[in-house]
C-alpha atoms as a PDB file:
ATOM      1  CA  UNK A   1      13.008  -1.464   4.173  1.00  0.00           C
ATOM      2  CA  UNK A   2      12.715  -0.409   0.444  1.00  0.00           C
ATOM      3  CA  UNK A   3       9.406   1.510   0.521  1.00  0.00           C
ATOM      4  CA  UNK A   4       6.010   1.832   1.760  1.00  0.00           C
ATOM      5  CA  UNK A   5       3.413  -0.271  -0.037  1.00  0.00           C
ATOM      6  CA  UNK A   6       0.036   0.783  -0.575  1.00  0.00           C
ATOM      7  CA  UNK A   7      -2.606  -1.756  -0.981  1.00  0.00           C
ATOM      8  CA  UNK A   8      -3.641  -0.065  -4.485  1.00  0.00           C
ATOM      9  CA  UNK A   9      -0.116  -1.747  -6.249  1.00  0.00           C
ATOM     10  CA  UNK A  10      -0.281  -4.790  -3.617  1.00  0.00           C
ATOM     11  CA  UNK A  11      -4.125  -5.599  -5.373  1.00  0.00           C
ATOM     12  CA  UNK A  12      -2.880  -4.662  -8.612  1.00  0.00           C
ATOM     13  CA  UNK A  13       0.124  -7.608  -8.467  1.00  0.00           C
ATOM     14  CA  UNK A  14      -2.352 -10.200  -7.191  1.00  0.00           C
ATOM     15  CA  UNK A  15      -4.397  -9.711  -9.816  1.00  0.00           C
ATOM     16  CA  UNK A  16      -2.012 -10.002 -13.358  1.00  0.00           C
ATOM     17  CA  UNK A  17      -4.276  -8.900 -15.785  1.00  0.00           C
ATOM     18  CA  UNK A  18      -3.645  -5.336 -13.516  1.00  0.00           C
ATOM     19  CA  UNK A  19       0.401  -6.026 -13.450  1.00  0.00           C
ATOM     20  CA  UNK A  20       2.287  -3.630 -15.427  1.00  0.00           C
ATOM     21  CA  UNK A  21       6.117  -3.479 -15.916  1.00  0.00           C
ATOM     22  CA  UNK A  22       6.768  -0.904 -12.829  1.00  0.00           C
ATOM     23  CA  UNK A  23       4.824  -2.943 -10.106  1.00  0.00           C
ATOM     24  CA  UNK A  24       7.130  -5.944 -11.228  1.00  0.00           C
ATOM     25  CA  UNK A  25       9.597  -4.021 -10.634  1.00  0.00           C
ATOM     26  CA  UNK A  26       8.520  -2.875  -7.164  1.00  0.00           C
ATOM     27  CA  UNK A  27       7.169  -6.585  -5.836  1.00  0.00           C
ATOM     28  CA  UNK A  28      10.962  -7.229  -7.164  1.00  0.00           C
ATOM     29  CA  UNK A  29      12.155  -5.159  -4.406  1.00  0.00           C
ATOM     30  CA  UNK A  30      10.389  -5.759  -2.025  1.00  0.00           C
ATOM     31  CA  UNK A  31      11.526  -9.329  -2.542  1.00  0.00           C
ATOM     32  CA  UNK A  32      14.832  -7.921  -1.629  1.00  0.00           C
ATOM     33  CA  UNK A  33      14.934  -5.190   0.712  1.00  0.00           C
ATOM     34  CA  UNK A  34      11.289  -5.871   2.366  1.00  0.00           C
ATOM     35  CA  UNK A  35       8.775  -2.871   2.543  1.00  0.00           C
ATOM     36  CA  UNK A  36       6.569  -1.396   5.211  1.00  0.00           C
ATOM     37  CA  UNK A  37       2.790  -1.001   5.474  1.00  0.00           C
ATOM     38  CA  UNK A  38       0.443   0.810   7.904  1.00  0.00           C
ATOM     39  CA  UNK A  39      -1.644  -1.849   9.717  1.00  0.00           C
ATOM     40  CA  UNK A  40      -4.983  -1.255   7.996  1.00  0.00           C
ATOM     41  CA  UNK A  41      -2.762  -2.373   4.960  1.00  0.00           C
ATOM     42  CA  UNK A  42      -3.571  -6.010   5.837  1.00  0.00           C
ATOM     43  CA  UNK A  43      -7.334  -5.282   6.447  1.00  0.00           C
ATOM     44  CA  UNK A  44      -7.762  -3.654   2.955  1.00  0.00           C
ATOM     45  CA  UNK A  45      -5.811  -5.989   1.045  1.00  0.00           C
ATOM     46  CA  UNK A  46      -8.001  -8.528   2.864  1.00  0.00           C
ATOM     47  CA  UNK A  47     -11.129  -6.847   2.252  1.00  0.00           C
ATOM     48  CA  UNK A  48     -10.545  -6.514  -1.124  1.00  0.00           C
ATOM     49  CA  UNK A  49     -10.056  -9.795  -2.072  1.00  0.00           C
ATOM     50  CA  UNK A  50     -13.191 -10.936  -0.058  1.00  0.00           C
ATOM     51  CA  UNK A  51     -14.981  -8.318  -2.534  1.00  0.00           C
ATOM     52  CA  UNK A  52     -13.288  -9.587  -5.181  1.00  0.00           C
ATOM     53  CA  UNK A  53     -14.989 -13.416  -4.376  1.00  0.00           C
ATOM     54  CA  UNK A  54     -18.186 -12.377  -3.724  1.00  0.00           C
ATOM     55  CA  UNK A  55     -18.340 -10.184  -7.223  1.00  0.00           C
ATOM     56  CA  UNK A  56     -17.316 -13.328  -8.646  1.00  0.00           C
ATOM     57  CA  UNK A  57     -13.935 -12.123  -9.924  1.00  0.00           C
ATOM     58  CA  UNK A  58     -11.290 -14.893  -8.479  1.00  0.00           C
ATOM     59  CA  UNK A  59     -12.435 -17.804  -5.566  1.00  0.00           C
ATOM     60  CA  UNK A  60     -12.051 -18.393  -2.439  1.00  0.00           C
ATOM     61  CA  UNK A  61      -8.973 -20.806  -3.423  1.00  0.00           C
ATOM     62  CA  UNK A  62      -7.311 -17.905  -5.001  1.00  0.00           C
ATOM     63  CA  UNK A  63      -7.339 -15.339  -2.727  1.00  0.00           C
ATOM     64  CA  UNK A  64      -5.888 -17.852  -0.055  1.00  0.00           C
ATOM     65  CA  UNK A  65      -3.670 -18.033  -2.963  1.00  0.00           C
ATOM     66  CA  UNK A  66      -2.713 -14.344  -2.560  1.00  0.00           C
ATOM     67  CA  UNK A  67      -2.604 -13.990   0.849  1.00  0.00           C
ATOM     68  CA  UNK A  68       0.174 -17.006   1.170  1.00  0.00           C
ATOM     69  CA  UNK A  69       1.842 -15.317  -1.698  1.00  0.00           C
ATOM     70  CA  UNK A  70       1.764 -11.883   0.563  1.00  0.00           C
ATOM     71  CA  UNK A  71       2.525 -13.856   3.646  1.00  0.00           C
ATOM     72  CA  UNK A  72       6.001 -14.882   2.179  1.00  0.00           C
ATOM     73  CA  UNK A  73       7.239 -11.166   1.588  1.00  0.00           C
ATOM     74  CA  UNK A  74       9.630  -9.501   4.031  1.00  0.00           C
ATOM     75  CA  UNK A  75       5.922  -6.999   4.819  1.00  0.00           C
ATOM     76  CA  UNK A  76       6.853  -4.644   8.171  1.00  0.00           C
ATOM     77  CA  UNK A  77       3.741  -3.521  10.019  1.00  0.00           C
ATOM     78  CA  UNK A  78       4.608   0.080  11.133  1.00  0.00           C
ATOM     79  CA  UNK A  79       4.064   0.576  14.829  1.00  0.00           C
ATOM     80  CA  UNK A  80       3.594   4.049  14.965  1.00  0.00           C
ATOM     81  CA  UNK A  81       0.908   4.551  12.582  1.00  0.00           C
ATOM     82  CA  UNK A  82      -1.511   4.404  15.270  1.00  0.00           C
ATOM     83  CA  UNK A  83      -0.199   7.223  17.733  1.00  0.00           C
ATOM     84  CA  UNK A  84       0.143   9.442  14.382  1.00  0.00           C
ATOM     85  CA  UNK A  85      -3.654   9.112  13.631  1.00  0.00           C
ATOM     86  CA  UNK A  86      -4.951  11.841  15.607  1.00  0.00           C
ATOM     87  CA  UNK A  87      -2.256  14.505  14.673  1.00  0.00           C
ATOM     88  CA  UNK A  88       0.281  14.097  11.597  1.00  0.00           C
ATOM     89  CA  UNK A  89      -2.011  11.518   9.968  1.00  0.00           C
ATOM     90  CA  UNK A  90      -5.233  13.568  10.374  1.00  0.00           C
ATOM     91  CA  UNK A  91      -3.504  16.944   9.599  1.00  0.00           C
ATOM     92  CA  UNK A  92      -1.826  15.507   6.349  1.00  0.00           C
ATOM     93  CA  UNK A  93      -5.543  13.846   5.319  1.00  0.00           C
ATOM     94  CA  UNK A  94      -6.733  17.874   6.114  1.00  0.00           C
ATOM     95  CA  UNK A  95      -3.913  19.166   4.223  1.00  0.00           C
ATOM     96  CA  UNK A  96      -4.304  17.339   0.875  1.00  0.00           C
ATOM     97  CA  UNK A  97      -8.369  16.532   1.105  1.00  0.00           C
ATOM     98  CA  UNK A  98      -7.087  12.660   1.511  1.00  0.00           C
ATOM     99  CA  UNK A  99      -9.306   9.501   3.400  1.00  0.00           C
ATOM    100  CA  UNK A 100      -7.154   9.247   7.059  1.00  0.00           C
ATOM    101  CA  UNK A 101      -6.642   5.959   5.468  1.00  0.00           C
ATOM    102  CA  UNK A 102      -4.516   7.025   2.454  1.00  0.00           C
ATOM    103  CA  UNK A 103      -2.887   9.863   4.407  1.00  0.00           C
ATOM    104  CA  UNK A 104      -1.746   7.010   6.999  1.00  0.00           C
ATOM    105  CA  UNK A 105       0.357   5.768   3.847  1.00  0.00           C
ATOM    106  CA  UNK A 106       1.801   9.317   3.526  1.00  0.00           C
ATOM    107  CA  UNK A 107       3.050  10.051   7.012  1.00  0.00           C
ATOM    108  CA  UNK A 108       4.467   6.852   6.831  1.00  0.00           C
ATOM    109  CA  UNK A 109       6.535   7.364   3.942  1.00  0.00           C
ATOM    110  CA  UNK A 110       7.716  10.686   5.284  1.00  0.00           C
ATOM    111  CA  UNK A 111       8.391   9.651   8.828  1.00  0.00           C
ATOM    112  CA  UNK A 112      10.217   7.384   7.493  1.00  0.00           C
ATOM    113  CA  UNK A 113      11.836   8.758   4.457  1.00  0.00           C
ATOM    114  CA  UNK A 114      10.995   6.054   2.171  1.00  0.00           C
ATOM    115  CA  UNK A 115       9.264   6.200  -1.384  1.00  0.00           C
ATOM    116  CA  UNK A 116       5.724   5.295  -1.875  1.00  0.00           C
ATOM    117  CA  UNK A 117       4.251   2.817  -3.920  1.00  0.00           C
ATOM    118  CA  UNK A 118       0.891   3.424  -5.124  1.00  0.00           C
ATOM    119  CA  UNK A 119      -1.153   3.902  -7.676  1.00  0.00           C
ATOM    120  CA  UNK A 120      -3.950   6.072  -6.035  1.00  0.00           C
ATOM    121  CA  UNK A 121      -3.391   9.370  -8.202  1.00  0.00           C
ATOM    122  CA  UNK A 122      -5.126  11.683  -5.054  1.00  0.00           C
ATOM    123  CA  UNK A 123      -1.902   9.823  -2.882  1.00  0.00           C
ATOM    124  CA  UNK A 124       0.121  10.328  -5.593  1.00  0.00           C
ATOM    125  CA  UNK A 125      -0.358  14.305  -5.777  1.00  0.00           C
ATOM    126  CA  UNK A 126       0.030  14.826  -1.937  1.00  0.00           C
ATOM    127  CA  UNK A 127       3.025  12.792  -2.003  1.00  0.00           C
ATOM    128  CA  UNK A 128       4.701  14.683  -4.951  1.00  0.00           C
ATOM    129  CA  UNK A 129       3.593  18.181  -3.065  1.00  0.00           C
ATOM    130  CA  UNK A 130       5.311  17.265  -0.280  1.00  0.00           C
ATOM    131  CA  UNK A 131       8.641  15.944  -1.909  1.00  0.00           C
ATOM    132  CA  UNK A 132       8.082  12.211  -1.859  1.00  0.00           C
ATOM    133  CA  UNK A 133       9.695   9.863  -4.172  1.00  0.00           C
ATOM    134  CA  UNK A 134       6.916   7.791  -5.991  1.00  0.00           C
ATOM    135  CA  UNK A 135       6.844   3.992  -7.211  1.00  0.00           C
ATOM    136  CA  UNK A 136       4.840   2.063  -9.523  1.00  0.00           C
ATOM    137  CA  UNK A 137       2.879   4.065 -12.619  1.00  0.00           C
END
């Protein structure tokens, strides 16, 4: 695995008018090394593209689209996230004010040891604070 892969930078690659230079450059690695994702990773990215038909912003046709696109990337679920919830996850969301969601993304990247891609700036500061390298700006 490469890194841990938010669905902030996932959302911002499927849609390219939100594609800068450094998620390119992530998606480019995960294309060869793979990442790893928390398992509500799949239910926001989802989610997120059904709010993105229903505003109007891309179709139904597209986000199946995205989600083949996804499907085709070396994406890990992490099977640990869930017996972290109730004490490293919810202690790191206490620690640094995060959603249990975006802290799930943080106690992966440390148990694991892996950067973090994201482009969530709260994420961002509790991952810097606790010594985390950081992907896609």
């Amino acid at each position: 695995m490469s890194l841990v892969l938010d669905s902030s930078v996932t959302l911002a690659w499927v849609f390219g008018d939100e594609t800068t230079p450094a998620i390119r450059q992530v998606f480019e690695g995960i294309a060869e090394r793979g990442a790893v994702v928390p398992g509500l990773w799949w239910l926001e990215v989802a989610n997120s593209l059904t709010m993105a038909v229903r505003r109007k912003r891309i179709d139904a046709t597209f986000r199946q689209a995205a989600l083949s696109d996804l499907a085709l990337l070396d994406i890990t679920t992490d099977q640990q996230t869930v017996s972290m919830a109730w004490s490293e996850t919810l202690n790191l969301a206490d620690q640094h004010h995060l959603t249990v969601y975006d802290a799930a993304y943080l106690e992966l990247a440390r148990r694991r040891g892996l950067p973090l891609a994201t482009l969530d700036q709260e994420l961002r500061n509790a991952a810097s604070a606790i010594g985390l390298a950081l992907l896609a700006q």
